[in-house]
C-alpha atoms as a PDB file:
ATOM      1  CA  UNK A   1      72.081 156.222  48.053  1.00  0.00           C
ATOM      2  CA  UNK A   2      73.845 157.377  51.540  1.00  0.00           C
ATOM      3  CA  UNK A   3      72.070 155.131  54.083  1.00  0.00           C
ATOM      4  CA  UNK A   4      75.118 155.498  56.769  1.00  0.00           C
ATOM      5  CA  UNK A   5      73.610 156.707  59.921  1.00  0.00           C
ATOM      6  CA  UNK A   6      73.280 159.992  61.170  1.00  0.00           C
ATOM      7  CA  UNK A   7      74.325 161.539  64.592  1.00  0.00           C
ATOM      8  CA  UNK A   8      72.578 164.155  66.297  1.00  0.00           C
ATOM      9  CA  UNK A   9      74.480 166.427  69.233  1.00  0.00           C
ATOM     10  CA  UNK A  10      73.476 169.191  71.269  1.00  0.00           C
ATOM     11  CA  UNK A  11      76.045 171.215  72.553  1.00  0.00           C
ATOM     12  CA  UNK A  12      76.435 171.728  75.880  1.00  0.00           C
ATOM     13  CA  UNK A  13      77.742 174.594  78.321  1.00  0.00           C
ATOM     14  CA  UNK A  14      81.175 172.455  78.518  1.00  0.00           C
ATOM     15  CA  UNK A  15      81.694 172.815  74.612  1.00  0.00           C
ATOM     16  CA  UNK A  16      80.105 176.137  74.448  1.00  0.00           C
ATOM     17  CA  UNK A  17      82.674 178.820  72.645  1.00  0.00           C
ATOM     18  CA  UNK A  18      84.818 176.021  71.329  1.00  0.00           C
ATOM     19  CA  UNK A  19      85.407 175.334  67.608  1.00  0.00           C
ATOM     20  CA  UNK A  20      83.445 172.378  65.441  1.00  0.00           C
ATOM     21  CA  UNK A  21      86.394 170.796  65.048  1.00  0.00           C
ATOM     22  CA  UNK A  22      87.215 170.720  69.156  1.00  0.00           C
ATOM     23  CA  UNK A  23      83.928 169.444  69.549  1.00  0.00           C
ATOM     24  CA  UNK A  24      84.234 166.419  67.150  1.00  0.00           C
ATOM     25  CA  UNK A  25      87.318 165.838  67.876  1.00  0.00           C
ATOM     26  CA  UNK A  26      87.937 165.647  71.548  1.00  0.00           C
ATOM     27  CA  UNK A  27      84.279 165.659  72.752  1.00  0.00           C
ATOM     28  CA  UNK A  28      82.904 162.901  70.309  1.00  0.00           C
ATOM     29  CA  UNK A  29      86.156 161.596  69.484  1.00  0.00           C
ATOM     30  CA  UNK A  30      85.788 161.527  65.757  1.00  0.00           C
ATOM     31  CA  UNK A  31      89.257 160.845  64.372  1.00  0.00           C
ATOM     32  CA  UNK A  32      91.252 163.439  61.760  1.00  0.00           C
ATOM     33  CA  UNK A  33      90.576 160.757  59.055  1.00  0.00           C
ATOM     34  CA  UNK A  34      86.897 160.450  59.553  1.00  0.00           C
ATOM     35  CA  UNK A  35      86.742 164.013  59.593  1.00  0.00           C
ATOM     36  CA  UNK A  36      88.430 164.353  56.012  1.00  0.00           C
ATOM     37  CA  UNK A  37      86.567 161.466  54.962  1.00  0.00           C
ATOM     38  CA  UNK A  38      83.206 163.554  55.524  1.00  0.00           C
ATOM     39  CA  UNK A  39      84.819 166.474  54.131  1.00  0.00           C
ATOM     40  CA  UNK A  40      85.634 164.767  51.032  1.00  0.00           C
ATOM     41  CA  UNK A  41      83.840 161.795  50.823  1.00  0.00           C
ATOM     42  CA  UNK A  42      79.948 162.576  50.455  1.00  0.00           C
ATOM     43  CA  UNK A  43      78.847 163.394  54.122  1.00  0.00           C
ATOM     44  CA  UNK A  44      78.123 166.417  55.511  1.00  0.00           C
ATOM     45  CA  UNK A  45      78.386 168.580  58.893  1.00  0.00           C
ATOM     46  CA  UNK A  46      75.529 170.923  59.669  1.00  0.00           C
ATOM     47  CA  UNK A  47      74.861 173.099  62.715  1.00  0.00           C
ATOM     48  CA  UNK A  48      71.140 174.223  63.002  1.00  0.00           C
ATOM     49  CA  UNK A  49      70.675 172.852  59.997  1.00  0.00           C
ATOM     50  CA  UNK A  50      73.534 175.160  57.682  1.00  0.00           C
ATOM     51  CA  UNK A  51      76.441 172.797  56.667  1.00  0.00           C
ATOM     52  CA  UNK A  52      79.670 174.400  58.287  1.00  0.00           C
ATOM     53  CA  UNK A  53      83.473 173.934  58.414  1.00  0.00           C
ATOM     54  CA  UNK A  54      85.228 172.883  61.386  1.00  0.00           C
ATOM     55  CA  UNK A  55      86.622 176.495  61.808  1.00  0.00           C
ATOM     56  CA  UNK A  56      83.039 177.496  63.098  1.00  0.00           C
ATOM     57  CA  UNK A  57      82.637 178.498  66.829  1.00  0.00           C
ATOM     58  CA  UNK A  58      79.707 176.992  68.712  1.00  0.00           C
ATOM     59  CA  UNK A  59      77.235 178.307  71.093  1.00  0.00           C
ATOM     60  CA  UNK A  60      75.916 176.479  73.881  1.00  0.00           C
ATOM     61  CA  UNK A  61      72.207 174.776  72.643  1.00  0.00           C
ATOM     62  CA  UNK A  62      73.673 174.532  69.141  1.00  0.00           C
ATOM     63  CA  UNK A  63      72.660 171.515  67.419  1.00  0.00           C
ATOM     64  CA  UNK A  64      75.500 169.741  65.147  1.00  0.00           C
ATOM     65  CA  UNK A  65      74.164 167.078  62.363  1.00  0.00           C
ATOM     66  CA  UNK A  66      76.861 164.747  60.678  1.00  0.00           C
ATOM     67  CA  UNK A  67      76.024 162.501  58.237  1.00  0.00           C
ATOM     68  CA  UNK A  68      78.151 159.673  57.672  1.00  0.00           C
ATOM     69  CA  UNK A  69      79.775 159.201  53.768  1.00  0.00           C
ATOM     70  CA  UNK A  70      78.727 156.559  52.060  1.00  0.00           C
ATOM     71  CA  UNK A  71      81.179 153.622  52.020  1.00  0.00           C
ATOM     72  CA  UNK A  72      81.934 150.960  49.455  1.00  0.00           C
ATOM     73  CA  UNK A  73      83.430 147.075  49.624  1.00  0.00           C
ATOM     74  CA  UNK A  74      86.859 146.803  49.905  1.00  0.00           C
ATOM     75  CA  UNK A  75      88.343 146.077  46.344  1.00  0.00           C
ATOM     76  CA  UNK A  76      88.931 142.262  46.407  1.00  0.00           C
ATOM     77  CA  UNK A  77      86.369 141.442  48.934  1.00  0.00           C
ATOM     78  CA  UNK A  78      83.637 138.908  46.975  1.00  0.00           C
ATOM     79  CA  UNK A  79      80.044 139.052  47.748  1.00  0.00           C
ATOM     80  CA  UNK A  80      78.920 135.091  48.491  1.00  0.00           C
ATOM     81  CA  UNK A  81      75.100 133.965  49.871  1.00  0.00           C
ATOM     82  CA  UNK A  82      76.027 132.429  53.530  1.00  0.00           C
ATOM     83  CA  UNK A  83      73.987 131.536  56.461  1.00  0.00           C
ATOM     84  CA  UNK A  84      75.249 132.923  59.427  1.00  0.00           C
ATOM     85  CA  UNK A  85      74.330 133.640  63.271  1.00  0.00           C
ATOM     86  CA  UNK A  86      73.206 136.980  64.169  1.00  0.00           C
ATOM     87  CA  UNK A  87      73.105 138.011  67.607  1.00  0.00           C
ATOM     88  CA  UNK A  88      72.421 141.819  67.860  1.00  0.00           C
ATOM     89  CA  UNK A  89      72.266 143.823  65.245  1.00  0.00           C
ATOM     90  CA  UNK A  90      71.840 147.999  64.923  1.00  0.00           C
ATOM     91  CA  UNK A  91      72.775 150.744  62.223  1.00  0.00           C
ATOM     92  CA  UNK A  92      75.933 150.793  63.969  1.00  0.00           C
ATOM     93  CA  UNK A  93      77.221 146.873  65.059  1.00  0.00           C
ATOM     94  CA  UNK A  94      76.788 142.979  64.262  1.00  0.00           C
ATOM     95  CA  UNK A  95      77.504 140.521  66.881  1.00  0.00           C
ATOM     96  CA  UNK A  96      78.123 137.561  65.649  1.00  0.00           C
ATOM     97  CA  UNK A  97      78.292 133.641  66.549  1.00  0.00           C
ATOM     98  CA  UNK A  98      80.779 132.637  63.848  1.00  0.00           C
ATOM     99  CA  UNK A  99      81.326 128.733  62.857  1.00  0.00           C
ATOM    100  CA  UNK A 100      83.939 126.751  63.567  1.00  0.00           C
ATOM    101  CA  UNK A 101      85.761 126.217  60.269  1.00  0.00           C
ATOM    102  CA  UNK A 102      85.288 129.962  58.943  1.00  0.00           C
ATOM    103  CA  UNK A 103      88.011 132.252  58.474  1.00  0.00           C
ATOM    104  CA  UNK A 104      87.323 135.503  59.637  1.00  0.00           C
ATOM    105  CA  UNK A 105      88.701 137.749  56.732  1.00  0.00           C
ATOM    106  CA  UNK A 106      89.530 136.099  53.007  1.00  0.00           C
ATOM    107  CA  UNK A 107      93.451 135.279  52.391  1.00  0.00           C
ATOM    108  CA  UNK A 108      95.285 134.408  49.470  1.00  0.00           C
ATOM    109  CA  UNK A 109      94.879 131.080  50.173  1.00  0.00           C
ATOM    110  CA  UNK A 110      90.968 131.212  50.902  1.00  0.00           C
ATOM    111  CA  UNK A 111      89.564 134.400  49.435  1.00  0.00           C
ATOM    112  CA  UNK A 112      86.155 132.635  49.536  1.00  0.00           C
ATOM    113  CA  UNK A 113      83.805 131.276  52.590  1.00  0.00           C
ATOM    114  CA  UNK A 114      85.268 133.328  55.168  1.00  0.00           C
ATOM    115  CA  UNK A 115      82.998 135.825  56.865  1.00  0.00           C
ATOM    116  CA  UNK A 116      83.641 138.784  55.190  1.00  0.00           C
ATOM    117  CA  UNK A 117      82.288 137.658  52.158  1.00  0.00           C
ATOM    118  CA  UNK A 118      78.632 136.518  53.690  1.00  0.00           C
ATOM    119  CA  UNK A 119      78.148 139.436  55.349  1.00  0.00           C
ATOM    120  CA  UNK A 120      78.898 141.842  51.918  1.00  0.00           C
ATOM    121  CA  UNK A 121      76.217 139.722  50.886  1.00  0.00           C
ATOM    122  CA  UNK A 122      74.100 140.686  53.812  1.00  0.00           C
ATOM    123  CA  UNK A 123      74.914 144.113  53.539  1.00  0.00           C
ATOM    124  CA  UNK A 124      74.201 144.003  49.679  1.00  0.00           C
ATOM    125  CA  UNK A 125      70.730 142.092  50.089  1.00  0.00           C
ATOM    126  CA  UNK A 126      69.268 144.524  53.385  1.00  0.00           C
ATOM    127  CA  UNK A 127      71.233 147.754  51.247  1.00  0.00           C
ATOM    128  CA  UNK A 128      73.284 148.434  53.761  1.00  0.00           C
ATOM    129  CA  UNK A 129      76.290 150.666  52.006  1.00  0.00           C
ATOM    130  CA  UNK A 130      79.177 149.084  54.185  1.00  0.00           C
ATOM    131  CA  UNK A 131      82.175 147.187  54.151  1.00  0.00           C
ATOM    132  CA  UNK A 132      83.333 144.676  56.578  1.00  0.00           C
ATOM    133  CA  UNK A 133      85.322 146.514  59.740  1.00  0.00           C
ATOM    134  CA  UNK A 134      86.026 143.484  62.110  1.00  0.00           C
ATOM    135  CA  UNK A 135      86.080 144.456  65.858  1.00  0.00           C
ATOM    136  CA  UNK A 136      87.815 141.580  67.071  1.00  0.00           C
ATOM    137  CA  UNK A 137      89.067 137.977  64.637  1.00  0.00           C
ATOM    138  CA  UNK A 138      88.906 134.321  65.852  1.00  0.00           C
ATOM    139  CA  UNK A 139      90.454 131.951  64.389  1.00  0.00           C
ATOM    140  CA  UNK A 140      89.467 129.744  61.262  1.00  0.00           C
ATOM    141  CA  UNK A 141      89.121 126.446  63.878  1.00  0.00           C
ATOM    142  CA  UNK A 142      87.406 129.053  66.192  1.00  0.00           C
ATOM    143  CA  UNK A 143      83.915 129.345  66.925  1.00  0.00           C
ATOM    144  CA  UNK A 144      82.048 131.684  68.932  1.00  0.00           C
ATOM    145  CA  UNK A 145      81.478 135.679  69.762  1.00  0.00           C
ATOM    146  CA  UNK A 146      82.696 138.309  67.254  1.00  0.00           C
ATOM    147  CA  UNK A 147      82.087 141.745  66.439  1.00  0.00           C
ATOM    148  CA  UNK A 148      81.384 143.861  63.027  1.00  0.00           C
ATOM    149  CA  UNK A 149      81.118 147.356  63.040  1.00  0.00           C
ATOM    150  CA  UNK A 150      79.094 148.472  60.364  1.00  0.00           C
ATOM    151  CA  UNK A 151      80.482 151.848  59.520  1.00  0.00           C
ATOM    152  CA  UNK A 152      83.991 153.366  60.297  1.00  0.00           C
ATOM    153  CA  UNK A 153      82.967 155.673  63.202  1.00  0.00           C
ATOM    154  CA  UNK A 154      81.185 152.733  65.181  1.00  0.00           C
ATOM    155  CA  UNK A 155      84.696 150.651  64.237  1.00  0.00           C
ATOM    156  CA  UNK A 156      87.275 153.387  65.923  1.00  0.00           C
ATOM    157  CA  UNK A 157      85.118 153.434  68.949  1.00  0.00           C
ATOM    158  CA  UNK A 158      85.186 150.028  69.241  1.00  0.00           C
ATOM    159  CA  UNK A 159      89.070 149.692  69.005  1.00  0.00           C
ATOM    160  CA  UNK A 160      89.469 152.497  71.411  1.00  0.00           C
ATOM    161  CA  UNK A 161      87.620 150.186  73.761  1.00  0.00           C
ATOM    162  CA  UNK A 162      89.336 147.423  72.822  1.00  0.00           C
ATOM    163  CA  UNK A 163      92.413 149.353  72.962  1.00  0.00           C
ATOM    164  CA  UNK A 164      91.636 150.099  76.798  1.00  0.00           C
ATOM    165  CA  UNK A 165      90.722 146.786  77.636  1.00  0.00           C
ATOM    166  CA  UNK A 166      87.393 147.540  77.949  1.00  0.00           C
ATOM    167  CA  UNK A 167      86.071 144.923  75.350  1.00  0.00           C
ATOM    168  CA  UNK A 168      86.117 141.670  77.234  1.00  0.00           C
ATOM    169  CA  UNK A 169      85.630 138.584  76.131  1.00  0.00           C
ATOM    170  CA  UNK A 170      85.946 134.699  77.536  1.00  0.00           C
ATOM    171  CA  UNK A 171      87.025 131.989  76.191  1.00  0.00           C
ATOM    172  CA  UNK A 172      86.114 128.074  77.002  1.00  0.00           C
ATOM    173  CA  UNK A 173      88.737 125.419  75.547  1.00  0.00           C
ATOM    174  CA  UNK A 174      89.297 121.874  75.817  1.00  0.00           C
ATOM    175  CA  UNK A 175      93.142 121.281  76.820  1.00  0.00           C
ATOM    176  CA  UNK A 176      95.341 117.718  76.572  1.00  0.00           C
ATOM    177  CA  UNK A 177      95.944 116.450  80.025  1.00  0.00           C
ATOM    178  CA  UNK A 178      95.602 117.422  83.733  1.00  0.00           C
ATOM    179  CA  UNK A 179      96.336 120.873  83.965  1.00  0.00           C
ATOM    180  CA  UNK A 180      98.372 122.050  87.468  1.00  0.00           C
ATOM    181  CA  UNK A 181      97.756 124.132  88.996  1.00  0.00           C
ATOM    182  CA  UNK A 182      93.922 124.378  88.132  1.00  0.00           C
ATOM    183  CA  UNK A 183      93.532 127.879  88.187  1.00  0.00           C
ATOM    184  CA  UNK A 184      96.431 130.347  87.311  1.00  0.00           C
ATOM    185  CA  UNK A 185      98.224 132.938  84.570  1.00  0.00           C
ATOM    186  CA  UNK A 186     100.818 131.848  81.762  1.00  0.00           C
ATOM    187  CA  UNK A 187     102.806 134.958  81.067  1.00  0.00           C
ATOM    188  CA  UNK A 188     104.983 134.159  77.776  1.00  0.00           C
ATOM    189  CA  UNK A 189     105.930 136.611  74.577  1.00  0.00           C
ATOM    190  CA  UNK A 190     104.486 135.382  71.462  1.00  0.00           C
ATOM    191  CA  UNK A 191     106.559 135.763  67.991  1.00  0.00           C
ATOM    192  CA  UNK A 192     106.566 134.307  64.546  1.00  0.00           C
ATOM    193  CA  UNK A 193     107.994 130.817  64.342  1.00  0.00           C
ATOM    194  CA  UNK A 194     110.708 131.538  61.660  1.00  0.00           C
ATOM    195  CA  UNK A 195     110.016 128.583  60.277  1.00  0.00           C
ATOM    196  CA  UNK A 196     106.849 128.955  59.089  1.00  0.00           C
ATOM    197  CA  UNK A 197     104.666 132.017  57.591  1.00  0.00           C
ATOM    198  CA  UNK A 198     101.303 130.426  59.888  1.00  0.00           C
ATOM    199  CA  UNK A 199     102.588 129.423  62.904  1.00  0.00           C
ATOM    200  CA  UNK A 200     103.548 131.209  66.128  1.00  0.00           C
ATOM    201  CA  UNK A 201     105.853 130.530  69.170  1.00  0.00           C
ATOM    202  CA  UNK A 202     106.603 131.504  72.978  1.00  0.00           C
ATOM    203  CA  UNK A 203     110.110 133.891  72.064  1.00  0.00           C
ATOM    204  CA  UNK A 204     112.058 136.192  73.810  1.00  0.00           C
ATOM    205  CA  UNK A 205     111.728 138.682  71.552  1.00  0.00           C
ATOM    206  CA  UNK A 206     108.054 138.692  70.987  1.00  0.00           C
ATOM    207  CA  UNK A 207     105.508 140.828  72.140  1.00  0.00           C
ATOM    208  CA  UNK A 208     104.484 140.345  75.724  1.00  0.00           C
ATOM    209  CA  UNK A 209     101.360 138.230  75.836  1.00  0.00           C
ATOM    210  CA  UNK A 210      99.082 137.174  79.199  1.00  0.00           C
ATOM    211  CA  UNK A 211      96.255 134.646  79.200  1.00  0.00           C
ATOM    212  CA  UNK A 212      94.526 134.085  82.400  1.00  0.00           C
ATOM    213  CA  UNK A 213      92.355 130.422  83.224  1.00  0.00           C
ATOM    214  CA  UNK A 214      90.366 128.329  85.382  1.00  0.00           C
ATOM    215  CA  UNK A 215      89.773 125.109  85.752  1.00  0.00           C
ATOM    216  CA  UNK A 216      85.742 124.131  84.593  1.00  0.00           C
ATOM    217  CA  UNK A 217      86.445 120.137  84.767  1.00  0.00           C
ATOM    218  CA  UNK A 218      88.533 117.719  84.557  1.00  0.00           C
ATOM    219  CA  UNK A 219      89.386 114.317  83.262  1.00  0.00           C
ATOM    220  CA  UNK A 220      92.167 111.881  82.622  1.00  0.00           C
ATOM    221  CA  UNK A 221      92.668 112.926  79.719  1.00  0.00           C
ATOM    222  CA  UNK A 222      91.312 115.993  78.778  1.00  0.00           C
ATOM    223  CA  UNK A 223      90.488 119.360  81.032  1.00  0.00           C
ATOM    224  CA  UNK A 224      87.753 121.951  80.526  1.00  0.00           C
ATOM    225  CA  UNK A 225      89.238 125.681  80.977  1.00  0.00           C
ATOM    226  CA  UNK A 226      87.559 128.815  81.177  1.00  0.00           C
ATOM    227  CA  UNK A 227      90.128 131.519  79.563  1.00  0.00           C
ATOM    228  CA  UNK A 228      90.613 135.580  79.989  1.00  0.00           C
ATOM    229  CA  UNK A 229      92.864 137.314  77.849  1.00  0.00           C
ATOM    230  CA  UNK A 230      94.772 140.336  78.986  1.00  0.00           C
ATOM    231  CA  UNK A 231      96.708 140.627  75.707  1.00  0.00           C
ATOM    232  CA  UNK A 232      95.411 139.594  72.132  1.00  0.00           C
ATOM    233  CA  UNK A 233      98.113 138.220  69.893  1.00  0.00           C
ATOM    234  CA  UNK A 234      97.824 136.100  67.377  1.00  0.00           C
ATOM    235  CA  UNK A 235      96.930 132.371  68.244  1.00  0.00           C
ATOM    236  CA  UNK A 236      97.599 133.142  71.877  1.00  0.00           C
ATOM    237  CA  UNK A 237      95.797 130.837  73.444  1.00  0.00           C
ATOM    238  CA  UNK A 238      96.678 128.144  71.593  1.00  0.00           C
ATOM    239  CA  UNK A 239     100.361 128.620  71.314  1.00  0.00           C
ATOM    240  CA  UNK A 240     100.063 129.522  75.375  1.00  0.00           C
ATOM    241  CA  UNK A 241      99.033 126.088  76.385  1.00  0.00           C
ATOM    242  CA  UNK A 242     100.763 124.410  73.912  1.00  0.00           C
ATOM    243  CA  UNK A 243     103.507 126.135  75.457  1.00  0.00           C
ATOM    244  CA  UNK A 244     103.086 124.611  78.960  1.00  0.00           C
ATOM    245  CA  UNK A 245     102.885 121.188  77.459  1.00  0.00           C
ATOM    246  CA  UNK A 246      98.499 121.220  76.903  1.00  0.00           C
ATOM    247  CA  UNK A 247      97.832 121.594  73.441  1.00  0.00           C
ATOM    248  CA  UNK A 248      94.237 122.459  72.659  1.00  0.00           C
ATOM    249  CA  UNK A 249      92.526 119.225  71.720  1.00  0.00           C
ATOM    250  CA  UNK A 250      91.859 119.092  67.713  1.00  0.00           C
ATOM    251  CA  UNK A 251      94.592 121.646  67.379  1.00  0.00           C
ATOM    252  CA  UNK A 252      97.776 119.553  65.012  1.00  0.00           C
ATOM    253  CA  UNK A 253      99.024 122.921  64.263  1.00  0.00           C
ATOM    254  CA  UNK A 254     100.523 123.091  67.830  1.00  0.00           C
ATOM    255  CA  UNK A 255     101.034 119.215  69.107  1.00  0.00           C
ATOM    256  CA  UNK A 256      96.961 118.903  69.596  1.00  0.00           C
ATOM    257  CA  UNK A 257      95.463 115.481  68.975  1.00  0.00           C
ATOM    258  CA  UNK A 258      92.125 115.567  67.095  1.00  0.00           C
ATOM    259  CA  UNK A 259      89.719 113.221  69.179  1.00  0.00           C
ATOM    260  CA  UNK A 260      86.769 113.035  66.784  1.00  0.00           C
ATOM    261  CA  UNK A 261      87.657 117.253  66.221  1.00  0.00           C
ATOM    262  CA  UNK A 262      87.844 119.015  62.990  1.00  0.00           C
ATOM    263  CA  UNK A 263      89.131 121.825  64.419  1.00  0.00           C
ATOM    264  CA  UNK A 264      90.849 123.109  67.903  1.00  0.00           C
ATOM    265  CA  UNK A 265      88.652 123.077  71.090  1.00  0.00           C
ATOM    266  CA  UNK A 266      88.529 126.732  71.518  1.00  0.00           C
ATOM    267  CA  UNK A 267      84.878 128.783  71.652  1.00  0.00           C
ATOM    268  CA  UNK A 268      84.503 132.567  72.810  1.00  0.00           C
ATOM    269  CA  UNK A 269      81.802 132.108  74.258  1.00  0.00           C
ATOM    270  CA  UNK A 270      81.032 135.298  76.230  1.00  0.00           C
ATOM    271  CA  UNK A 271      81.405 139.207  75.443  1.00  0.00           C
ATOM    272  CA  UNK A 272      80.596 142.570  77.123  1.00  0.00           C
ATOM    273  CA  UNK A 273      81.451 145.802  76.109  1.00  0.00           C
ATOM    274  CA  UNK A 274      79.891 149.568  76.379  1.00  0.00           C
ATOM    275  CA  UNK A 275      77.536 150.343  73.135  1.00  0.00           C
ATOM    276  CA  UNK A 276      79.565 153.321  71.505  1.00  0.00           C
ATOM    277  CA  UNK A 277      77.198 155.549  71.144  1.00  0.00           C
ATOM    278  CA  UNK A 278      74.109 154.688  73.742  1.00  0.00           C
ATOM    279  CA  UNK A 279      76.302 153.652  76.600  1.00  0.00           C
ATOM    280  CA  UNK A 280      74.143 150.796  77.099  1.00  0.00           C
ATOM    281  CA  UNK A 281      76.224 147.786  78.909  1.00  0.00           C
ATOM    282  CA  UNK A 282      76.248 145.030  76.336  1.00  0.00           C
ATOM    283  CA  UNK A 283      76.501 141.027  77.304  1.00  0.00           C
ATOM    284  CA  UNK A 284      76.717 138.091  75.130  1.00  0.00           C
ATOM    285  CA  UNK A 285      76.943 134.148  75.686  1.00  0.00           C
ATOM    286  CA  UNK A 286      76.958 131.731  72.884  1.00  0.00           C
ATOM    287  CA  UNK A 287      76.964 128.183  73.360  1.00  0.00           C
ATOM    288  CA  UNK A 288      79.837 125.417  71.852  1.00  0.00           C
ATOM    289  CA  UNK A 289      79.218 123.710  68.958  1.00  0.00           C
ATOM    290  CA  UNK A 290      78.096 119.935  69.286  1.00  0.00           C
ATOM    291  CA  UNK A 291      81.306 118.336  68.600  1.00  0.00           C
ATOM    292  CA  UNK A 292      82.971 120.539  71.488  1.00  0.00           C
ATOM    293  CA  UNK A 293      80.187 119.416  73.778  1.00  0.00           C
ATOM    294  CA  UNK A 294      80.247 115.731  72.416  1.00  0.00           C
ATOM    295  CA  UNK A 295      83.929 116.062  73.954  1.00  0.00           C
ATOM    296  CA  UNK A 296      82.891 117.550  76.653  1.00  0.00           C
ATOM    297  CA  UNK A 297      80.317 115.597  77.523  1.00  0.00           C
ATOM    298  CA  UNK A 298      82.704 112.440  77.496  1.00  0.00           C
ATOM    299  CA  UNK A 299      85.405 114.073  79.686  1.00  0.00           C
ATOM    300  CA  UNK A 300      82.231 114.292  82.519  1.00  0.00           C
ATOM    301  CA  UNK A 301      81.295 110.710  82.005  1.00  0.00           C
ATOM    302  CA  UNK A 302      84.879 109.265  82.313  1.00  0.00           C
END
């Protein structure tokens, strides 16, 4: 069974006299390896309704049919019954409010109750023939927005935008101490700390790395920031402030103290992005879990 969704396109006067494959390729942006992958891999590409290679020439009011192939789990990747926020959901994206406390993808380490494994299960018990494409990760100790993409097409759209900095996404943390100035931009490369095969550090010679913040409120102890990235890497956030001497409270890893946390005080807790394919502006809030606002809640009292 090929349930992968199918895409419908007329052509227009623009594309008119220009090959199938110009037309997938630079007007729909469907990328050499999807295209071999339909080729190859069970789906098809029809225009008025006759399958055709990408060597034909189109005519203006031609209508062009592609059918996904059918995809299947990646080998490794365990099927396992989880409950777990839904959002939005279409044939072609999940969003997501994950759980503090599960791991995005499986590792070595934890190939079980991450993610990836409940929603195979998902996608097993609503027969949806997918794997899991992560948009964006979080963190293990990070809760909050994420996105799946439930086929391959919908998943290199969404890293082009991501790609262009068009996927946006905020983040809410609670930091040690009084943060000065209140609102401002740490601009720091990030590398592997040599030292160990987890952690990362502020180097020279890592990759360049921007996170952006405001100041929500503040205690004596503890201050509530709102976050921006400009850059993605790999525990940025947390290594940032950690960097400027405010570890993210619950975060050991990088010189956090826990304060009743199980995990580090760090939520995405808004996203917007285009829709691939209908254009439609998408927003998303999500709110902390309770032990974040239990902290929260005491920074505002004291």
């Amino acid at each position: 069974m090929n349930n992968q969704p199918i895409f419908v396109w007329t052509v227009g006067e623009s594309s008119a006299h220009s090959s199938l494959r110009a037309f997938l390729r630079v007007q729909k942006q469907v990328s050499k390896k999807m295209l071999t992958s339909i080729k190859f891999h069970g789906g098809s590409i029809k225009v008025n309704g006759v399958e055709k290679t990408v060597r034909t020439i189109l005519e203006e009011g031609d209508v062009v049919v592609v059918h996904l192939p059918p995809e299947s789990p990646s080998v490794g990747l365990i099927p396992e019954k989880r409950s777990f926020e839904i959002l939005f959901e279409d044939e072609h994206l999940l969003v997501i409010n994950k759980e503090a406390g599960m791991a995005t993808i499986p590792s070595r380490e934890h190939p079980r109750g991450t993610l990836a494994n409940a929603v195979l299960a998902y996608y097993q018990a609503n027969q949806i023939q997918a794997t899991f494409h992560p948009v964006n990760r979080l963190d293990r100790g990070t809760s909050g927005l994420l996105i799946v993409a439930k086929h391959r097409y919908a998943h290199d759209q969404m890293g082009k935008q991501q790609k262009a900095g068009k996927l946006n996404r905020r983040y809410e943390a609670l930091v040690q101490g009084m943060v000065e100035p209140s609102e401002g931009t740490i601009t720091a490369p990030i590398g592997r700390n040599p030292n160990s095969i987890i952690e990362r550090m502020v180097a020279e010679d890592g990759k360049a790395a921007v996170t952006h913040y405001k100041t929500i409120t503040t205690g004596t102890e503890i201050t509530h920031v709102s976050i921006a990235l400009e850059t993605g890497r790999t525990h940025q956030i947390r290594v940032h402030f950690s960097s400027i001497g405010h570890p993210l409270a619950g975060d050991t890893l990088y010189g956090g103290e826990m304060l009743g946390l199980s995990h580090q005080a760090l939520h995405s807790c808004k996203l917007f992005f285009s829709h691939p394919f209908t254009g439609e502006e998408m927003v998303f809030e999500a709110k902390a879990p309770d032990d974040f606002l239990q902290l929260l809640a005491h920074i505002q009292q004291g």
